[in-house]
C-alpha atoms as a PDB file:
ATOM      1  CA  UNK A   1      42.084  22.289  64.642  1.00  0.00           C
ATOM      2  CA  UNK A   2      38.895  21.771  66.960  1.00  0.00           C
ATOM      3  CA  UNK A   3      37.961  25.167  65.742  1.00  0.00           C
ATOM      4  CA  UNK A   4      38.245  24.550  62.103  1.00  0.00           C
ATOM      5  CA  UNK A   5      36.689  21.161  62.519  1.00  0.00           C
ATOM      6  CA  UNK A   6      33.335  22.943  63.863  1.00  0.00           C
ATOM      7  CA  UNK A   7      33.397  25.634  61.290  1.00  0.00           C
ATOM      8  CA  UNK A   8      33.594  23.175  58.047  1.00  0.00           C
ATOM      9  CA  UNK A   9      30.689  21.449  59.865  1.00  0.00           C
ATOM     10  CA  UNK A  10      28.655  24.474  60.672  1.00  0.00           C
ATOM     11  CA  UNK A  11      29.407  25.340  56.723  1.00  0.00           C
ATOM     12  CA  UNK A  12      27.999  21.942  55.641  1.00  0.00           C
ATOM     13  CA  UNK A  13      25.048  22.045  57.827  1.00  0.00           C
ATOM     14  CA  UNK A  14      24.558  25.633  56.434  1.00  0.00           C
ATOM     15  CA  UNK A  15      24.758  24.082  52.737  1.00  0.00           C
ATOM     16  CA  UNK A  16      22.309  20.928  53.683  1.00  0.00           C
ATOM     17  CA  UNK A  17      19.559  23.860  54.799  1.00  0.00           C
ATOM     18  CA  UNK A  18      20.270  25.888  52.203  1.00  0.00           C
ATOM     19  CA  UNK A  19      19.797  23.128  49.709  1.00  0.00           C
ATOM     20  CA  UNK A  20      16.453  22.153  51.598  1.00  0.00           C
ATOM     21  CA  UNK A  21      15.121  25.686  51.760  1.00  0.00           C
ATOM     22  CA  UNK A  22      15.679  26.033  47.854  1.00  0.00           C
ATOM     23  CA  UNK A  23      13.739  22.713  46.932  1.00  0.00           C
ATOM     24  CA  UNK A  24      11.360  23.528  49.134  1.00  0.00           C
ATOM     25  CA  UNK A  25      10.927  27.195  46.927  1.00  0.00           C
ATOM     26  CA  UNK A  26      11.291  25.013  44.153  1.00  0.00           C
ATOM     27  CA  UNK A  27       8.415  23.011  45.110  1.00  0.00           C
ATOM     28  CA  UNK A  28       6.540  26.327  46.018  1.00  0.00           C
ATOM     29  CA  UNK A  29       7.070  27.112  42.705  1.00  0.00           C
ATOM     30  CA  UNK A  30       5.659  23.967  41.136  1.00  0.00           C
ATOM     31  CA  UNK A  31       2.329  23.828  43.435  1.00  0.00           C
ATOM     32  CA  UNK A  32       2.150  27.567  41.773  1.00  0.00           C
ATOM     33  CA  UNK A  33       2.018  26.384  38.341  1.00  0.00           C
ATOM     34  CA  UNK A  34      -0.282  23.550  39.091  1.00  0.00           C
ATOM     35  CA  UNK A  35      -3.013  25.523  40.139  1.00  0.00           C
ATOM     36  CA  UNK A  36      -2.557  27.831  37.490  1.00  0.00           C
ATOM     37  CA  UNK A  37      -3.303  25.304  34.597  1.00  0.00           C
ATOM     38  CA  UNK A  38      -7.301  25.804  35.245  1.00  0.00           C
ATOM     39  CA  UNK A  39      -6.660  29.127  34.364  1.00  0.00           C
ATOM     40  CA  UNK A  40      -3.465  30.068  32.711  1.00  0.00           C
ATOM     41  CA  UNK A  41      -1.092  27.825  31.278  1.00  0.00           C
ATOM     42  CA  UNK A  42       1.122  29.939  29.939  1.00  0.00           C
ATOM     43  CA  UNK A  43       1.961  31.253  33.687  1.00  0.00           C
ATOM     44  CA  UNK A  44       1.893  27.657  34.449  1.00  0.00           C
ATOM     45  CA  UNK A  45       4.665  26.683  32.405  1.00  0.00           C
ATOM     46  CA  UNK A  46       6.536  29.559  33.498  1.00  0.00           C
ATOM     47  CA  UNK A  47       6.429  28.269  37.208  1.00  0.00           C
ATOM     48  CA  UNK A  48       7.315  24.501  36.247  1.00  0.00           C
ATOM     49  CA  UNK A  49      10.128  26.041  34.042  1.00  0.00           C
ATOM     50  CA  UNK A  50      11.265  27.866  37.510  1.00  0.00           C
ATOM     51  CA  UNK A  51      10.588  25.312  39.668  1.00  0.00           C
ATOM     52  CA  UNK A  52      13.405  22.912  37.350  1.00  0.00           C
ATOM     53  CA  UNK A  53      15.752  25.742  37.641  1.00  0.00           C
ATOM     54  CA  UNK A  54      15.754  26.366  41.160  1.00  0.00           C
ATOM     55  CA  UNK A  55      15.471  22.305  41.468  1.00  0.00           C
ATOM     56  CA  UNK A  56      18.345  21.508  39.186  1.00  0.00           C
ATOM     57  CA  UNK A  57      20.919  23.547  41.529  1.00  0.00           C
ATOM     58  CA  UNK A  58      20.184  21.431  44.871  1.00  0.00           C
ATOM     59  CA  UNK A  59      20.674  18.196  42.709  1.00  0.00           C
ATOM     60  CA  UNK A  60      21.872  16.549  45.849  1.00  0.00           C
ATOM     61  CA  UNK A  61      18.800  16.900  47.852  1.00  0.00           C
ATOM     62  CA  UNK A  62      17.446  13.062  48.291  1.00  0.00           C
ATOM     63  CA  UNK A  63      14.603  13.419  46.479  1.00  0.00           C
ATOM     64  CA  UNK A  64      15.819  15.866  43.817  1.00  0.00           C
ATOM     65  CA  UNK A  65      15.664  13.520  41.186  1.00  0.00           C
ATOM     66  CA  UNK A  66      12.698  12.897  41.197  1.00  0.00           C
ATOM     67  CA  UNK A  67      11.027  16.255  41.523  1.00  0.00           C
ATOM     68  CA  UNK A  68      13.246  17.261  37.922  1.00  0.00           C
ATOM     69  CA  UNK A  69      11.931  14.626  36.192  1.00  0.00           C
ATOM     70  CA  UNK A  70       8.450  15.326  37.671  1.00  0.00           C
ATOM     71  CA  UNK A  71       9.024  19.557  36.548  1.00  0.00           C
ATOM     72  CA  UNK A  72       9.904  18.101  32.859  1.00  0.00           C
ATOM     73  CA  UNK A  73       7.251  16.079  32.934  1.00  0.00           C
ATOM     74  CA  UNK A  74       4.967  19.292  33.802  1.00  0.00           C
ATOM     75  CA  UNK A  75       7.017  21.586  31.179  1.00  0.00           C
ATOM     76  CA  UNK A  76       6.177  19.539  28.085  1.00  0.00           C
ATOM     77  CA  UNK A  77       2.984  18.141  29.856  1.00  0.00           C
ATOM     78  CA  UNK A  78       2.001  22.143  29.769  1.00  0.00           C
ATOM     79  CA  UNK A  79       2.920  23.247  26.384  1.00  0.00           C
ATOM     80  CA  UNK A  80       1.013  20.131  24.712  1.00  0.00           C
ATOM     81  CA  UNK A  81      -2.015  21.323  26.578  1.00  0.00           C
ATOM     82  CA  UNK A  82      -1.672  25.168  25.535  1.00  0.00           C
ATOM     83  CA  UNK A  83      -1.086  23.898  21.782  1.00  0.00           C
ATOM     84  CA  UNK A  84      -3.828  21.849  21.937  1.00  0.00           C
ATOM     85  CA  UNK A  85      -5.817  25.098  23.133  1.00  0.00           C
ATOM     86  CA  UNK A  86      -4.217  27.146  20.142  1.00  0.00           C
ATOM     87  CA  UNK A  87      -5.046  24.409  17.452  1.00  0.00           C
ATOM     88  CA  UNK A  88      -9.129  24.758  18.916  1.00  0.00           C
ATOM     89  CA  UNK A  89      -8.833  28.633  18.542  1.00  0.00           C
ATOM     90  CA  UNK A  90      -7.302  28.190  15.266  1.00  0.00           C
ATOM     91  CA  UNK A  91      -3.999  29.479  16.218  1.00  0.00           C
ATOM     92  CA  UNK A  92      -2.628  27.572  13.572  1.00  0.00           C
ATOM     93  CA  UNK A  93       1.053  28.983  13.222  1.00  0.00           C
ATOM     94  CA  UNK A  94       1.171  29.567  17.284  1.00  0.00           C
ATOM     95  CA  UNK A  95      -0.048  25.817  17.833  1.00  0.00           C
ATOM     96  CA  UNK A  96       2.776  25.083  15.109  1.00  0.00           C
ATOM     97  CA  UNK A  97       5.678  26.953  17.371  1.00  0.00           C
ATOM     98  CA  UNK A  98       4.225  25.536  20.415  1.00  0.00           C
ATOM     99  CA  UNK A  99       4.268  21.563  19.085  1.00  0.00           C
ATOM    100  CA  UNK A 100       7.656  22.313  17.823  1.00  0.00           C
ATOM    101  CA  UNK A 101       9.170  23.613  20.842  1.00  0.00           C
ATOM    102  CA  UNK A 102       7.179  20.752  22.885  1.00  0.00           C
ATOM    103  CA  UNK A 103       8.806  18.308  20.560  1.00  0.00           C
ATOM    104  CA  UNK A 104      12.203  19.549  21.122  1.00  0.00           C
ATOM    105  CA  UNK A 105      12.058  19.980  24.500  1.00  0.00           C
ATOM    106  CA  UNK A 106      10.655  16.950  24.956  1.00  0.00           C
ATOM    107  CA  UNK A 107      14.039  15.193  22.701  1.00  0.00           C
ATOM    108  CA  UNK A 108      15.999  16.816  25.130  1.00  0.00           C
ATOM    109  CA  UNK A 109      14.304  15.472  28.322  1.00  0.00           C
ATOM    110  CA  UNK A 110      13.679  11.840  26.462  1.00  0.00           C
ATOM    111  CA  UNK A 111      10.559  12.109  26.596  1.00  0.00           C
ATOM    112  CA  UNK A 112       9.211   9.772  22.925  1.00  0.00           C
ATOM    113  CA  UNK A 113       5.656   9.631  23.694  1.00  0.00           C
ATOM    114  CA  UNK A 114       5.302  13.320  24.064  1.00  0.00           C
ATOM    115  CA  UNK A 115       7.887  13.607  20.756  1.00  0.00           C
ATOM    116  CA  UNK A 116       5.441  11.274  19.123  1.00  0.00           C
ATOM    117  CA  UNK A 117       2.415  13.107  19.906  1.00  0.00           C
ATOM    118  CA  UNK A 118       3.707  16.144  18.642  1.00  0.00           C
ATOM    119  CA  UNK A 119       4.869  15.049  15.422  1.00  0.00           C
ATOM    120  CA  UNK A 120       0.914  13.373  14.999  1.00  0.00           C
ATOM    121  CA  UNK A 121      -0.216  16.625  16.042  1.00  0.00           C
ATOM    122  CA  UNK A 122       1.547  18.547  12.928  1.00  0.00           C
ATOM    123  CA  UNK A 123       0.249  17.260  10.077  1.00  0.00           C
ATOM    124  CA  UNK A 124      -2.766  17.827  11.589  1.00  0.00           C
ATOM    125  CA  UNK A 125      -2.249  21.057  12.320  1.00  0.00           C
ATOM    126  CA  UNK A 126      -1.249  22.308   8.477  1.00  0.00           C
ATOM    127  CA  UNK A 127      -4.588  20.278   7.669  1.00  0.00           C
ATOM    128  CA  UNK A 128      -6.590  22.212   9.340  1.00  0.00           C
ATOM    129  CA  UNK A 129      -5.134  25.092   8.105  1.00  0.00           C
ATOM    130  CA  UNK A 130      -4.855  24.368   4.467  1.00  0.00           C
ATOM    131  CA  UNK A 131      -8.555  23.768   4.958  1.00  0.00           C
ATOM    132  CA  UNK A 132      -9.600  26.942   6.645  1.00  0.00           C
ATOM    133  CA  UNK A 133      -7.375  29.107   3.873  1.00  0.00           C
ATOM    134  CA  UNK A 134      -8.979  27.336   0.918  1.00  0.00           C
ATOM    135  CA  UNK A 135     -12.650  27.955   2.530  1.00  0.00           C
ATOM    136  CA  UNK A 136     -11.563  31.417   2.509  1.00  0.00           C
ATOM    137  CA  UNK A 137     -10.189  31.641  -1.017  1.00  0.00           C
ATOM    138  CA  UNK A 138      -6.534  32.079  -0.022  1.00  0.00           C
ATOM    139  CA  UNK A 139      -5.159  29.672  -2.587  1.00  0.00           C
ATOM    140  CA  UNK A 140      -1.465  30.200  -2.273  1.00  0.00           C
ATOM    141  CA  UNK A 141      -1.522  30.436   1.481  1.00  0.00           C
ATOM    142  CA  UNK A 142      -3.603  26.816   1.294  1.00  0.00           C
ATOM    143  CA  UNK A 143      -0.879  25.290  -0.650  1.00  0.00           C
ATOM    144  CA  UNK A 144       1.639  26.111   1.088  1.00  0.00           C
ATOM    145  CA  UNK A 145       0.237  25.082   4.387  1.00  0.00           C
ATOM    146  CA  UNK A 146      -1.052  21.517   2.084  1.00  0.00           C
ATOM    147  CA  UNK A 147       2.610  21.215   1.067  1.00  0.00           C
ATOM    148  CA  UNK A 148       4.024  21.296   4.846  1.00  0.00           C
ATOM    149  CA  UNK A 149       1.542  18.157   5.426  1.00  0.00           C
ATOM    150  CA  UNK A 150       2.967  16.396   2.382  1.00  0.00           C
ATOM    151  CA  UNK A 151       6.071  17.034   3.656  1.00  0.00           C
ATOM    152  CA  UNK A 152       5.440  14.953   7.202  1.00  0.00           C
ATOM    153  CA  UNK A 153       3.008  12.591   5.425  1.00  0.00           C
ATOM    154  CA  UNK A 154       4.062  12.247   1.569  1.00  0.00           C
ATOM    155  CA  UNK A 155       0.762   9.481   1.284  1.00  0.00           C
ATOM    156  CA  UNK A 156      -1.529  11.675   2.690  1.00  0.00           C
ATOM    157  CA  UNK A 157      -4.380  11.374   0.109  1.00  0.00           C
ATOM    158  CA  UNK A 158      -6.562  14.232   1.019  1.00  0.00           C
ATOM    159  CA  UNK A 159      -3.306  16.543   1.294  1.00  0.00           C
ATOM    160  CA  UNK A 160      -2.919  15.811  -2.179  1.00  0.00           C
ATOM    161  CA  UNK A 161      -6.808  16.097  -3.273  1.00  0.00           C
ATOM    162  CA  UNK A 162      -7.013  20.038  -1.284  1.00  0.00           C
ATOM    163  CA  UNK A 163      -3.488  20.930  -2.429  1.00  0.00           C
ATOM    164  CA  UNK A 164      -4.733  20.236  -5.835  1.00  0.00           C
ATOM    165  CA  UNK A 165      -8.124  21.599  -5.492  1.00  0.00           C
ATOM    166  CA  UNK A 166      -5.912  25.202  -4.403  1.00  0.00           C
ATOM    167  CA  UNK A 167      -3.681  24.824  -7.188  1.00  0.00           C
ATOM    168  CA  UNK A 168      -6.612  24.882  -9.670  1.00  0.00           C
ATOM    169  CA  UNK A 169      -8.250  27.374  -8.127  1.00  0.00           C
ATOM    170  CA  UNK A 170      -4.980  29.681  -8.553  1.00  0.00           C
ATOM    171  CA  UNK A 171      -4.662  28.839 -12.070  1.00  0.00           C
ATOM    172  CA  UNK A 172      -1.766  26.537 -11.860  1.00  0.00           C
ATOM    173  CA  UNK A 173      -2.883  23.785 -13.774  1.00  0.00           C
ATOM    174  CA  UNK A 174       0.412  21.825 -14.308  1.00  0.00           C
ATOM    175  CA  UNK A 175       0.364  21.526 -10.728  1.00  0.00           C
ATOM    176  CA  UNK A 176      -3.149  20.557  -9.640  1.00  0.00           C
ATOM    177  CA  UNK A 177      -2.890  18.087 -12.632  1.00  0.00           C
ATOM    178  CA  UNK A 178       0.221  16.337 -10.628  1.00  0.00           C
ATOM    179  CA  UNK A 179      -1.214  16.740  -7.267  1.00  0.00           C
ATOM    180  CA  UNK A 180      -4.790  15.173  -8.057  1.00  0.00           C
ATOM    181  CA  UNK A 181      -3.014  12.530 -10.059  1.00  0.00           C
ATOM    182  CA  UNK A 182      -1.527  11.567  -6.876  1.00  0.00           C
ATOM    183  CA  UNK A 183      -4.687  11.787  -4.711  1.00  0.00           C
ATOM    184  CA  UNK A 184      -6.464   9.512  -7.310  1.00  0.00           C
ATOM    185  CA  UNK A 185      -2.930   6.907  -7.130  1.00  0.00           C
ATOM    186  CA  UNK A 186      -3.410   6.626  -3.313  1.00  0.00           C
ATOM    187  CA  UNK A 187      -7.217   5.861  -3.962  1.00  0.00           C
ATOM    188  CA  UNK A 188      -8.738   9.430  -3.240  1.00  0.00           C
ATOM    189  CA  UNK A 189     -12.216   8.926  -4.068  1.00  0.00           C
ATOM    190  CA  UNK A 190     -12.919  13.002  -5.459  1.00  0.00           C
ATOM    191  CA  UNK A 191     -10.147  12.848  -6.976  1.00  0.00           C
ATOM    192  CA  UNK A 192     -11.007  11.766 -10.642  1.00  0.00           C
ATOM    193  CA  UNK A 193     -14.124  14.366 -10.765  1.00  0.00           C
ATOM    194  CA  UNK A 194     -11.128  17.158 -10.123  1.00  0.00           C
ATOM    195  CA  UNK A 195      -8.825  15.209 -12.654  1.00  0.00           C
ATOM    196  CA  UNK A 196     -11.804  15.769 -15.100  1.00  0.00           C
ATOM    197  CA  UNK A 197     -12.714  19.334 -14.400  1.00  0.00           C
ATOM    198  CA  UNK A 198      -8.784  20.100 -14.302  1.00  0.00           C
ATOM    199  CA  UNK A 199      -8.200  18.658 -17.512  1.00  0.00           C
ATOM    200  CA  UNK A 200     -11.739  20.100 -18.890  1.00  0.00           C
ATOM    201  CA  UNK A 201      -9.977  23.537 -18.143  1.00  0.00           C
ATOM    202  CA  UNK A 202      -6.829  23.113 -20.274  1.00  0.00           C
ATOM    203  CA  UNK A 203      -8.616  21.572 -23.051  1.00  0.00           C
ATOM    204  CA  UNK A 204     -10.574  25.216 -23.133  1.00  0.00           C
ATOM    205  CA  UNK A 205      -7.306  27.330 -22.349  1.00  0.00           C
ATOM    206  CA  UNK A 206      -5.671  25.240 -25.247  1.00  0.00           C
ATOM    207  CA  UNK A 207      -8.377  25.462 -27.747  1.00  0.00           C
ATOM    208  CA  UNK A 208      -9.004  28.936 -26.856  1.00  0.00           C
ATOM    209  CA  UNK A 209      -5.158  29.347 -27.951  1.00  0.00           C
ATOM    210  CA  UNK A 210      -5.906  28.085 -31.439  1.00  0.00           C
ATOM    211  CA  UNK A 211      -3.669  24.859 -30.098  1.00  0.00           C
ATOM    212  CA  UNK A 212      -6.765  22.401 -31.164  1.00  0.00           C
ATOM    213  CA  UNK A 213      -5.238  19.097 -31.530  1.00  0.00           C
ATOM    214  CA  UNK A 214      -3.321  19.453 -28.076  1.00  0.00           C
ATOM    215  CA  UNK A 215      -6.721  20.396 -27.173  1.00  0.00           C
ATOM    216  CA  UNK A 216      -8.266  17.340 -27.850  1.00  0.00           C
ATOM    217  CA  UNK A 217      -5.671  15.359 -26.125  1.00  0.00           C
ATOM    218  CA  UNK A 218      -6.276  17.455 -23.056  1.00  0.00           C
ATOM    219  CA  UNK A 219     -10.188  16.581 -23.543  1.00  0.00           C
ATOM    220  CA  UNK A 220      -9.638  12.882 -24.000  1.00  0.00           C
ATOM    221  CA  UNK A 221      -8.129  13.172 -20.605  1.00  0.00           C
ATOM    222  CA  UNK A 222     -10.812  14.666 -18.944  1.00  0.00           C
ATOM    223  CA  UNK A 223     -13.546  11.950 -20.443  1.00  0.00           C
ATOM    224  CA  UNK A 224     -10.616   9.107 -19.300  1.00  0.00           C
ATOM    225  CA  UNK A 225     -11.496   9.997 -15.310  1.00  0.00           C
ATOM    226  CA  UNK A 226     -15.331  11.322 -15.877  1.00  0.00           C
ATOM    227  CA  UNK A 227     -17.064  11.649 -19.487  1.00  0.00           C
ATOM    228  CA  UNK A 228     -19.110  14.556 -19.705  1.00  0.00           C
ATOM    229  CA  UNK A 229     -20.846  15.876 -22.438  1.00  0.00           C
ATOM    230  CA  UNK A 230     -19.304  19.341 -22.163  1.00  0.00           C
ATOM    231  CA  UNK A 231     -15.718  17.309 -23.330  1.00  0.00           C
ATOM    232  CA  UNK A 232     -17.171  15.559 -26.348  1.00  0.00           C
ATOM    233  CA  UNK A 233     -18.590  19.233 -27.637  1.00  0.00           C
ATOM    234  CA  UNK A 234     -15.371  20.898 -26.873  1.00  0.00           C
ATOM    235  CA  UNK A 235     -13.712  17.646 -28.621  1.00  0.00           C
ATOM    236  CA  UNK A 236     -15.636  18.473 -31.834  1.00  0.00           C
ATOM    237  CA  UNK A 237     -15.596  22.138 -31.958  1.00  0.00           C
ATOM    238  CA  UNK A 238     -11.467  21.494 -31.880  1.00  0.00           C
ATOM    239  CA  UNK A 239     -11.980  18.791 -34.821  1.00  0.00           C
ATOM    240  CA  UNK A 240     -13.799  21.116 -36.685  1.00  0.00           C
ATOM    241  CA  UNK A 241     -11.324  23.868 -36.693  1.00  0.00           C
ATOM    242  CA  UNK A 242      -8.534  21.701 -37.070  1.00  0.00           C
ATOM    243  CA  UNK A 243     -10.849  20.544 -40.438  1.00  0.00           C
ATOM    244  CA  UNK A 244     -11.324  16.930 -39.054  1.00  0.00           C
ATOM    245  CA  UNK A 245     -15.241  16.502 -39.893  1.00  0.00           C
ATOM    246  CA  UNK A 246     -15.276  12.759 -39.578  1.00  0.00           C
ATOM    247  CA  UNK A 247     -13.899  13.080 -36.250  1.00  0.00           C
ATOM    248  CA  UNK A 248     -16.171  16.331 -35.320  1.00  0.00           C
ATOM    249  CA  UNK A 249     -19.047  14.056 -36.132  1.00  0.00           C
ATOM    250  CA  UNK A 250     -18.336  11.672 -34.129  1.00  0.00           C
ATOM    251  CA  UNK A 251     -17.571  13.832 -31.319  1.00  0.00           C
ATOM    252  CA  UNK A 252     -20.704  15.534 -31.855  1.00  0.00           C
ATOM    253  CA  UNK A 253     -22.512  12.464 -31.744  1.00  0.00           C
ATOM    254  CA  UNK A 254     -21.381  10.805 -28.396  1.00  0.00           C
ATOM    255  CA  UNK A 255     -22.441  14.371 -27.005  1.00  0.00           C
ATOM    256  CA  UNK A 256     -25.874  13.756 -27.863  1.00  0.00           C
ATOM    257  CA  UNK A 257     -25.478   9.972 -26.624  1.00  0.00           C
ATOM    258  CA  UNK A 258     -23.608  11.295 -22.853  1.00  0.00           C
ATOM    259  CA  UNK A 259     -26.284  14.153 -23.031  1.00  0.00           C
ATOM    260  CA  UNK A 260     -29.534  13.446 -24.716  1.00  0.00           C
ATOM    261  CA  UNK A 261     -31.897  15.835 -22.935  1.00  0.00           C
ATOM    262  CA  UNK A 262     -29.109  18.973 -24.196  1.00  0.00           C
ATOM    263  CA  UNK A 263     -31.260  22.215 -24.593  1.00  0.00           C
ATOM    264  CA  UNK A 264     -29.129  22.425 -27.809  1.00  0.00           C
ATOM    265  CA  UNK A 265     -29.493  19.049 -29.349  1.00  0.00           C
ATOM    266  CA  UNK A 266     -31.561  20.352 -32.351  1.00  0.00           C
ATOM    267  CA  UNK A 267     -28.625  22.680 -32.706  1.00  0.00           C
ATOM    268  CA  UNK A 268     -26.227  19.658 -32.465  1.00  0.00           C
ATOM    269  CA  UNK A 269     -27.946  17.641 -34.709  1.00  0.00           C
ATOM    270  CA  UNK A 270     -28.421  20.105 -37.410  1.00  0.00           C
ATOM    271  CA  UNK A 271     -24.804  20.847 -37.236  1.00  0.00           C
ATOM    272  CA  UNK A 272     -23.888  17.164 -37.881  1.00  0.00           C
ATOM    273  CA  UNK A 273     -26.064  16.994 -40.703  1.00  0.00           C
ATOM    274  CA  UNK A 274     -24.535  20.133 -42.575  1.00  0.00           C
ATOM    275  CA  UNK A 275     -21.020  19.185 -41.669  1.00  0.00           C
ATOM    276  CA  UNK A 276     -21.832  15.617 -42.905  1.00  0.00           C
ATOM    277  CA  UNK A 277     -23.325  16.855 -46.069  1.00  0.00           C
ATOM    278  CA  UNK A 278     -20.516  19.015 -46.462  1.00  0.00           C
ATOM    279  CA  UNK A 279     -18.160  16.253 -46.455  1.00  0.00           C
ATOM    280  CA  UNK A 280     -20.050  13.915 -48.529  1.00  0.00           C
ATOM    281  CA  UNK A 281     -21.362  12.078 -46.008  1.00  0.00           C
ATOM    282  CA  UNK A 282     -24.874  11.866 -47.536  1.00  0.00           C
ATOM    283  CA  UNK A 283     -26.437   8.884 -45.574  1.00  0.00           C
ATOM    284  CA  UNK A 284     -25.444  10.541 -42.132  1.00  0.00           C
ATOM    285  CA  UNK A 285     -26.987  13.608 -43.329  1.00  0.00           C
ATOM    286  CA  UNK A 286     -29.673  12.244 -44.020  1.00  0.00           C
ATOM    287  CA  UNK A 287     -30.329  10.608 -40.879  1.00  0.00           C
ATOM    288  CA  UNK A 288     -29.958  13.693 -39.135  1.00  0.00           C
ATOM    289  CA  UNK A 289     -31.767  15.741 -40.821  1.00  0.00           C
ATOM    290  CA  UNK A 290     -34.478  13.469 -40.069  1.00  0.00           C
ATOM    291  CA  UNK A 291     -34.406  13.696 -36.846  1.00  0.00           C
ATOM    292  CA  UNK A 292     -35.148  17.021 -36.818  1.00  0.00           C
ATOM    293  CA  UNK A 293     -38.681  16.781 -37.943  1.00  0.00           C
ATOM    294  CA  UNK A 294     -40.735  18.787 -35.243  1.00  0.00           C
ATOM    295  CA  UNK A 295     -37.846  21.014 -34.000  1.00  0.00           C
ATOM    296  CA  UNK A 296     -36.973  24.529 -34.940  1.00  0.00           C
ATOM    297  CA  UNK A 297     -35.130  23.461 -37.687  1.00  0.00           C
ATOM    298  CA  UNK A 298     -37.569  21.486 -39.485  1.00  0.00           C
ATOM    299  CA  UNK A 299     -38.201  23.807 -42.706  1.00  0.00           C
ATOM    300  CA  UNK A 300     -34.449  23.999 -43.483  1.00  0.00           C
ATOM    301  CA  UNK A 301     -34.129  20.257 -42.828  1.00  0.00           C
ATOM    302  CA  UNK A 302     -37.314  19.210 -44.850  1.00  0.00           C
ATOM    303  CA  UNK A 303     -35.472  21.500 -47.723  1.00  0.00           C
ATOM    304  CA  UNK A 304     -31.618  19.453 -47.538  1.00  0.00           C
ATOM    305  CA  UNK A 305     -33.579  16.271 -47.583  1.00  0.00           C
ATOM    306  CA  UNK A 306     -35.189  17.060 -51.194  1.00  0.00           C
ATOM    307  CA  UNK A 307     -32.000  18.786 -52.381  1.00  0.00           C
ATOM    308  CA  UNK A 308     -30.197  15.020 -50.991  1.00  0.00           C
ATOM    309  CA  UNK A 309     -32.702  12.528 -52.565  1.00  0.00           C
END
């Protein structure tokens, strides 16, 4: 009994020394990784990850505790600092894998403040990319990274803006309409000069389809966020073919008032003249025609005004 007495105890001093020896290779392990963060982090976090393993099977070591949450500390600790490095090189879908993978590990380990500064990081991330894709004329790519912001921040007001700035730019006008319209609810400052531009765009498309009077509604639009003389022109080119001369007119006419240095305002104002002499409109083609005393089309005006009086 004596004998089996000495052998359980030579067995359990055997396990206490074995348990030492393997947190001590554990900590080996550790100091490994921390002097490898100056100059590689991935190897780093491969040493903290092997120093928890090796830790986490001498659990009843006295100070075993401690050292695993100290190696989880290190492990998510590690990959924040290599996304961080991937986000500066413009890694943008690593740096994505890497905060996602940091943020789960991190849930595991209950670690919030490192969850929470992962989720921060993300938008920021997709930002940043959106950005660099629409610089570089990849429109679809830029949405889709703009969307993925939207997605973790839905009142993201420059999210919206670019998204609809790529939209546009792709063609997709429905779209960019909705996506600026939000930017401009959430107090985007840019966002009303892109309403106007956007809107400026399907007027054309819509007039250019022969569509006139949805044109003008697309028009009115664009001069409801930024009036520009290029609107009111398009505005009354539409009237015109739609046979609306009043309203051409007066179209016409708050183009010359939004624009009154346009190279073509002696063309302008000779066309209001003819359309409002066409229509009966004598006294407003008169007054035009007057006004073009001195300009190229002085002759032909001088010649209506006799044929009017």
């Amino acid at each position: 009994m004596k004998k089996l007495f000495a052998v359980l105890a030579a067995l359990g001093l055997a396990a206490v020394m074995a348990g030492a020896q393997s947190l001590n290779e554990a900590k080996e392990a550790f100091n490994s990784g921390v002097e490898a963060m100056e100059t590689n982090k991935t190897e780093a976090l491969a040493q903290f990850r092997s120093a928890l393993e090796i830790a986490n099977q001498c659990t009843e070591e006295e100070d075993a505790a401690d050292f695993i949450g100290t190696c989880k500390t290190a492990i998510t600790g590690a990959m924040m600092s290599i996304a961080k490095e991937q986000i500066n090189e413009a890694a943008y879908d690593e740096a994505v894998a890497t905060l996602n993978e940091a943020k789960a590990t991190a849930t595991e380990y209950g670690q919030d403040e490192v969850v929470a500064e992962a989720e921060s990081l993300l938008p920021n991330v997709y930002m940043r990319k959106g950005s660099t894709l629409l610089k570089n004329k990849d429109f679809a790519g830029a949405a889709e990274a703009l969307k993925n912001v939207i997605a973790i921040k839905a009142d993201d007001a420059q999210a919206h803006l670019l998204l609809g700035q790529a939209q546009m730019q792709a063609g997709l006008m429905e779209e960019a309409i909705a996506a600026l319209t939000k930017a401009n609810e959430l107090g985007e400052g840019n966002a009303a000069k892109l309403l106007s531009s956007a809107y400026l765009r399907e007027g054309q498309a819509l007039l250019k389809a022969g569509k006139n009077l949805e044109a003008v509604e697309a028009l009115e639009k664009s001069n409801s966020y930024v009036e520009s003389g290029n609107a009111y022109k398009l505005i009354a080119s539409a009237y015109t073919k739609a046979g609306k001369n009043a309203k051409s007119i007066e179209a016409y006419k708050k183009y010359l008032e939004v624009t009154p240095n346009a190279k073509d305002a002696a063309d302008i104002m000779f066309t209001i003249a003819a359309t409002a002499q066409k229509a009966g409109d004598k006294a407003t083609a008169i007054e035009y025609y007057k006004k073009l005393a001195g300009t190229k089309y002085a002759a032909q005006a001088e010649a209506q005004l006799k044929t009017l009086k």
